[in-house]
C-alpha atoms as a PDB file:
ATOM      1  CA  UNK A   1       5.326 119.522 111.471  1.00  0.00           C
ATOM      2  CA  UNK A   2       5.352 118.917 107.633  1.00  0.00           C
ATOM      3  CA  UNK A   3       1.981 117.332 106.374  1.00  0.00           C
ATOM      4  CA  UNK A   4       2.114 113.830 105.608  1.00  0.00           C
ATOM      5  CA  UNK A   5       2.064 113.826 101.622  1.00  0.00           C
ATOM      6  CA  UNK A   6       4.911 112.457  99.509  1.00  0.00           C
ATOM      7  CA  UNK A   7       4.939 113.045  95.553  1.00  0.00           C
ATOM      8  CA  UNK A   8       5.046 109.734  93.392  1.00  0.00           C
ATOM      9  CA  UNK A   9       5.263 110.627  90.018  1.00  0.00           C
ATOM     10  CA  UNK A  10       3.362 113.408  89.494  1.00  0.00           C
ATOM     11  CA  UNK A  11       0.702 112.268  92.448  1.00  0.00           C
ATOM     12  CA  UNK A  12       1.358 114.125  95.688  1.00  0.00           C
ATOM     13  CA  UNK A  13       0.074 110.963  98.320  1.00  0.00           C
ATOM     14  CA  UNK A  14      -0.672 110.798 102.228  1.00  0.00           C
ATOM     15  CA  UNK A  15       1.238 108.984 103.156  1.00  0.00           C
ATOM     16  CA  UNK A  16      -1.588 107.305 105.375  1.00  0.00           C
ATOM     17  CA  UNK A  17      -2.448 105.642 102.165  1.00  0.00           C
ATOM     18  CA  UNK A  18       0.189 103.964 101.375  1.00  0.00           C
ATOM     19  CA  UNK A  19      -0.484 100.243 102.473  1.00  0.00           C
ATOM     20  CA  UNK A  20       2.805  98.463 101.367  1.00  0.00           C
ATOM     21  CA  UNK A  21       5.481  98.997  99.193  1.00  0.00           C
ATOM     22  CA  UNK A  22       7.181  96.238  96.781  1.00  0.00           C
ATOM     23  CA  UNK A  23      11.051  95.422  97.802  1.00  0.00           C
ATOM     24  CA  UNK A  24      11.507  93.945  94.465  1.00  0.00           C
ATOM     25  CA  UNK A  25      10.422  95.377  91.349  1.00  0.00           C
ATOM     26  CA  UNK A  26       8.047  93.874  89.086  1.00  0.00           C
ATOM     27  CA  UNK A  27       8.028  90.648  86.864  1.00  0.00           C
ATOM     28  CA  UNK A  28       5.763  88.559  85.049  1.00  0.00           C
ATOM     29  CA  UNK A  29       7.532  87.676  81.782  1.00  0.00           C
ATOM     30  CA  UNK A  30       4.357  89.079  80.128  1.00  0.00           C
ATOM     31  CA  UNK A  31       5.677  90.593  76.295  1.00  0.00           C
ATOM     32  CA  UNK A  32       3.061  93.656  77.046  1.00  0.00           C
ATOM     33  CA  UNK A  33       3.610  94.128  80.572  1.00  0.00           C
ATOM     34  CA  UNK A  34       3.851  97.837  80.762  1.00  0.00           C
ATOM     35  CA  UNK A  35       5.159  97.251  84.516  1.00  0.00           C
ATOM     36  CA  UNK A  36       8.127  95.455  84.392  1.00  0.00           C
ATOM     37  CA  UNK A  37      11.074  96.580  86.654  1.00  0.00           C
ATOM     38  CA  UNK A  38       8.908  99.272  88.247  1.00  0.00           C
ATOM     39  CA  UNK A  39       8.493  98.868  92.144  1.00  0.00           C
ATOM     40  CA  UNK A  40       4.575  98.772  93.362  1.00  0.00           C
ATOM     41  CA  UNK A  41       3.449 100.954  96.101  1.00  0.00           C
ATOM     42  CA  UNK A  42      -0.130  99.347  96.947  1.00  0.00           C
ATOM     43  CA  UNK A  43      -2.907 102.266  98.230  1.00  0.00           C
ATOM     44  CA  UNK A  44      -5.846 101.863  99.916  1.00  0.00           C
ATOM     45  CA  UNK A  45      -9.058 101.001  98.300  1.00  0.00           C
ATOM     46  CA  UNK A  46      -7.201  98.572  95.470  1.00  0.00           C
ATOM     47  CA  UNK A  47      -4.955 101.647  94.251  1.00  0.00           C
ATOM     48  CA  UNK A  48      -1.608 101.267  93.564  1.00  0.00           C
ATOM     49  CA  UNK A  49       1.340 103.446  92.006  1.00  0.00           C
ATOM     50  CA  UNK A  50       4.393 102.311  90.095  1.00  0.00           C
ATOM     51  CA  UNK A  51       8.006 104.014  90.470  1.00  0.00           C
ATOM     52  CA  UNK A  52      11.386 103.818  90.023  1.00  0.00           C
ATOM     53  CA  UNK A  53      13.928 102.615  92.168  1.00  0.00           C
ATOM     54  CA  UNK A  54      14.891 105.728  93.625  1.00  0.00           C
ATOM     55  CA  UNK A  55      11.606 106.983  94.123  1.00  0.00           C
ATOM     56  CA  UNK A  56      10.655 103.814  96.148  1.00  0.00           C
ATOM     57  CA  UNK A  57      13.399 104.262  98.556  1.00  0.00           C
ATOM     58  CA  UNK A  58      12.242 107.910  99.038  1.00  0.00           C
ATOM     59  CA  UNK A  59       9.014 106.503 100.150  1.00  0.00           C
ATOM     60  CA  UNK A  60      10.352 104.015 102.700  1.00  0.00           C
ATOM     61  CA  UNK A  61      12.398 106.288 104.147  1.00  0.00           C
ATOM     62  CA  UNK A  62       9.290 108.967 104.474  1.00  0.00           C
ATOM     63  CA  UNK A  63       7.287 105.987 105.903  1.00  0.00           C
ATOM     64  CA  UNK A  64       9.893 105.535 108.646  1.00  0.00           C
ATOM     65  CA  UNK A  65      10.285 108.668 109.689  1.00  0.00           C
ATOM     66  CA  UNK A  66       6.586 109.834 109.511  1.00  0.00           C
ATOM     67  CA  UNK A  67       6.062 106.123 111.579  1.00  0.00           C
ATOM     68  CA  UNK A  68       8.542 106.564 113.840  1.00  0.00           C
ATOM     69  CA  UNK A  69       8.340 107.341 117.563  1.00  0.00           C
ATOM     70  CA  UNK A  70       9.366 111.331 117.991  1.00  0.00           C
ATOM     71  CA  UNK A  71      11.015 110.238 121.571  1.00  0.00           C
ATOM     72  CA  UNK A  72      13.703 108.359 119.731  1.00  0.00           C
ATOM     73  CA  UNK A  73      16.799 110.336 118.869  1.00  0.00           C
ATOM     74  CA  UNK A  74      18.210 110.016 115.844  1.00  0.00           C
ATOM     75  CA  UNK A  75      16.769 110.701 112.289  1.00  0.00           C
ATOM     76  CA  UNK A  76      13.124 109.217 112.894  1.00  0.00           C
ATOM     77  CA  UNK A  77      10.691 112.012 114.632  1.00  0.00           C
ATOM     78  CA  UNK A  78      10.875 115.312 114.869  1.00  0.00           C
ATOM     79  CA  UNK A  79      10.209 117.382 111.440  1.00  0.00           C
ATOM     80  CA  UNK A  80       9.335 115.526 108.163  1.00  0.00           C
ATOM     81  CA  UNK A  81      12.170 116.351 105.669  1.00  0.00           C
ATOM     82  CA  UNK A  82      11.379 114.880 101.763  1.00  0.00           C
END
């Protein structure tokens, strides 16, 4: 089995660290928000990452297959494939 470490960014995470992600990107109406229409993927420890749409999707689906039960056919289980 793969190891259990996705690359945000430039970051290569476990994915054990990944608390929750965001399902809609962020807004504040701040003029200086730096963050705005990035999705939030909260860490451990008061961490968090921001990313793109795409690269928040490729997290969910690593979540669910890393979390899902290897008895169930289908894609979830078996082999990690990122």
């Amino acid at each position: 089995m793969h190891a259990p470490i996705i690359k945000i960014d430039d970051k290569h995470v476990p994915l054990y660290r990944i608390v929750w992600v965001a399902d809609l990107p962020h807004f504040c109406g701040e003029e200086d928000c730096v963050r705005e229409g990035y999705y939030e993927i909260r860490l451990d420890v008061d961490d968090s990452l921001w990313t793109n749409h795409q690269d928040r999707d490729r997290v969910i689906d690593a979540l669910n297959q890393w979390c899902g039960d290897p008895r169930d056919e289908g894609e979830l289980g078996g082999e990690l494939e990122f």
